[in-house]
Protein backbone atom coordinates (compact mmCIF):
# COMPACT_ATOMS: atom_id res chain seq x y z
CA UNK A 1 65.81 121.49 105.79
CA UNK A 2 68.92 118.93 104.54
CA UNK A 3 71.47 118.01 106.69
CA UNK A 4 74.74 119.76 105.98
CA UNK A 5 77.65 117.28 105.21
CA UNK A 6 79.57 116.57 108.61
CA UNK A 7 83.53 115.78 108.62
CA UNK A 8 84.77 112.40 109.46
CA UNK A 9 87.95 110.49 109.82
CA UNK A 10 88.67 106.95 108.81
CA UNK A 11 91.66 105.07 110.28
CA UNK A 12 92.02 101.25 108.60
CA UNK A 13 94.51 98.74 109.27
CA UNK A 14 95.02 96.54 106.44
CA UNK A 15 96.18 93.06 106.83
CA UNK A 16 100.25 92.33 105.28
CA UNK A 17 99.48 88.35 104.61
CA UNK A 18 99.21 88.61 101.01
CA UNK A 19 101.50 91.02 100.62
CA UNK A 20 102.13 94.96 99.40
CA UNK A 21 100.16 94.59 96.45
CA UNK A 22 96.96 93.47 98.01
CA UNK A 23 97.46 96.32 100.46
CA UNK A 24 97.58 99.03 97.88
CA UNK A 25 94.62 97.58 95.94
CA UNK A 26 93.04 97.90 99.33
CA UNK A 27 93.91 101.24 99.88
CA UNK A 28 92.54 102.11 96.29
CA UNK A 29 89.34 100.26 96.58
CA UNK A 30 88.51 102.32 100.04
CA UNK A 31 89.67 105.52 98.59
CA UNK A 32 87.61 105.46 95.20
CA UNK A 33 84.70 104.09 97.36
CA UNK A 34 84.87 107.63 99.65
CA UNK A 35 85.29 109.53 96.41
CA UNK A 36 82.44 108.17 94.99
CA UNK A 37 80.29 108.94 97.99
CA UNK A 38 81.84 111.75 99.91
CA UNK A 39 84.43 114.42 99.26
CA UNK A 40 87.34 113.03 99.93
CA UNK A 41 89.59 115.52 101.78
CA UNK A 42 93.25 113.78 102.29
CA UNK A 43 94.69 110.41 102.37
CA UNK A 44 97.53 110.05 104.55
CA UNK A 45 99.49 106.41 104.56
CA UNK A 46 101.24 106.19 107.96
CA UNK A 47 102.39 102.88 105.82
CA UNK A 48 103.89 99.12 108.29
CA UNK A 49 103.35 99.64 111.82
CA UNK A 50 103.52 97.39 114.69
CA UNK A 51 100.24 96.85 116.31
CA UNK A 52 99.62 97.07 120.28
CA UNK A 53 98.71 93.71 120.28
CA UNK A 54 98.44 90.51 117.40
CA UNK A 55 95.55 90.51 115.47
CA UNK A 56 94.93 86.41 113.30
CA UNK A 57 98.13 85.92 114.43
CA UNK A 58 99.61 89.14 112.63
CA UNK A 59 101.88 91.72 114.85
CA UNK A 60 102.19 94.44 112.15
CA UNK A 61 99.82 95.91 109.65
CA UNK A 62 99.21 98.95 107.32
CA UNK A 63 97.65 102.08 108.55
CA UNK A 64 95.56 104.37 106.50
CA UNK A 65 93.66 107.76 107.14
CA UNK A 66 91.33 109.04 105.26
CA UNK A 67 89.56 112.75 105.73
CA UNK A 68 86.19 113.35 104.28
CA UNK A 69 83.08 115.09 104.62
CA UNK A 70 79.33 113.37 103.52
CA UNK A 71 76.12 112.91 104.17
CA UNK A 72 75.18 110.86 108.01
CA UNK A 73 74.39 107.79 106.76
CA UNK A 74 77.67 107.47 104.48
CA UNK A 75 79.73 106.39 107.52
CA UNK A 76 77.70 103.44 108.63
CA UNK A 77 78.13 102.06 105.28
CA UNK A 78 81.92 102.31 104.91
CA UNK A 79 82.16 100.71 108.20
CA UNK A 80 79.89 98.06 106.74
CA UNK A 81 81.85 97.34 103.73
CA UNK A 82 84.93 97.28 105.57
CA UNK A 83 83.51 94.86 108.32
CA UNK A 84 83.14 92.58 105.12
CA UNK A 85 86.43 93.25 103.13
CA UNK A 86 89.15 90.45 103.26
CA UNK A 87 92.08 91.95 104.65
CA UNK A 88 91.07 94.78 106.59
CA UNK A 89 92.43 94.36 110.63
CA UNK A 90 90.81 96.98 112.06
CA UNK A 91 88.64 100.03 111.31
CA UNK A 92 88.00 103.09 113.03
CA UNK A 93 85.53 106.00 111.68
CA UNK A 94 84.64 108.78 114.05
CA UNK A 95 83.31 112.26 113.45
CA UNK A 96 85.69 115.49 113.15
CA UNK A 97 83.94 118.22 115.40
């Protein structure tokens, strides 16, 4: 029997250093990557925020949510790829019950 498709949501921080641009190319690049392997439900930019505590030396970064439903394994490999992305603070991916 297949697993039915579970609903998840993705918080990311992105880093400001290099700017607005870079942020919205990192935005992009996260959002086509859910498309591509998940249905993506909503994006919702909560946009420049100031973080509870500095992160490299940054106080302020740029929140993201994304809403989606995949497969299990899906998740573990977004957190991968954003453990490895340049410019992403923080990430936090938990499962919408």
């Amino acid at each position: 029997m297949a697993k039915v498709n579970d609903s998840y949501e993705a918080v990311l921080v992105f880093s400001l250093k290099k700017g607005e641009e870079n942020v919205k190319a990192l935005a992009n690049k996260f959002n086509d990557l859910i498309k591509n392997e998940a249905s993506l439900r909503s994006v919702d930019e909560w946009g420049k925020r100031k973080l509870a505590y500095d992160i490299n030396y940054e106080s302020e970064g740029y929140y993201v949510v994304y809403e989606f439903e995949s497969a299990p394994d899906f998740p573990a490999e977004l957190e991968r790829i954003a453990n490895i992305t340049d410019g992403v603070l923080r990430k936090v991916i938990t499962i919408k019950k």
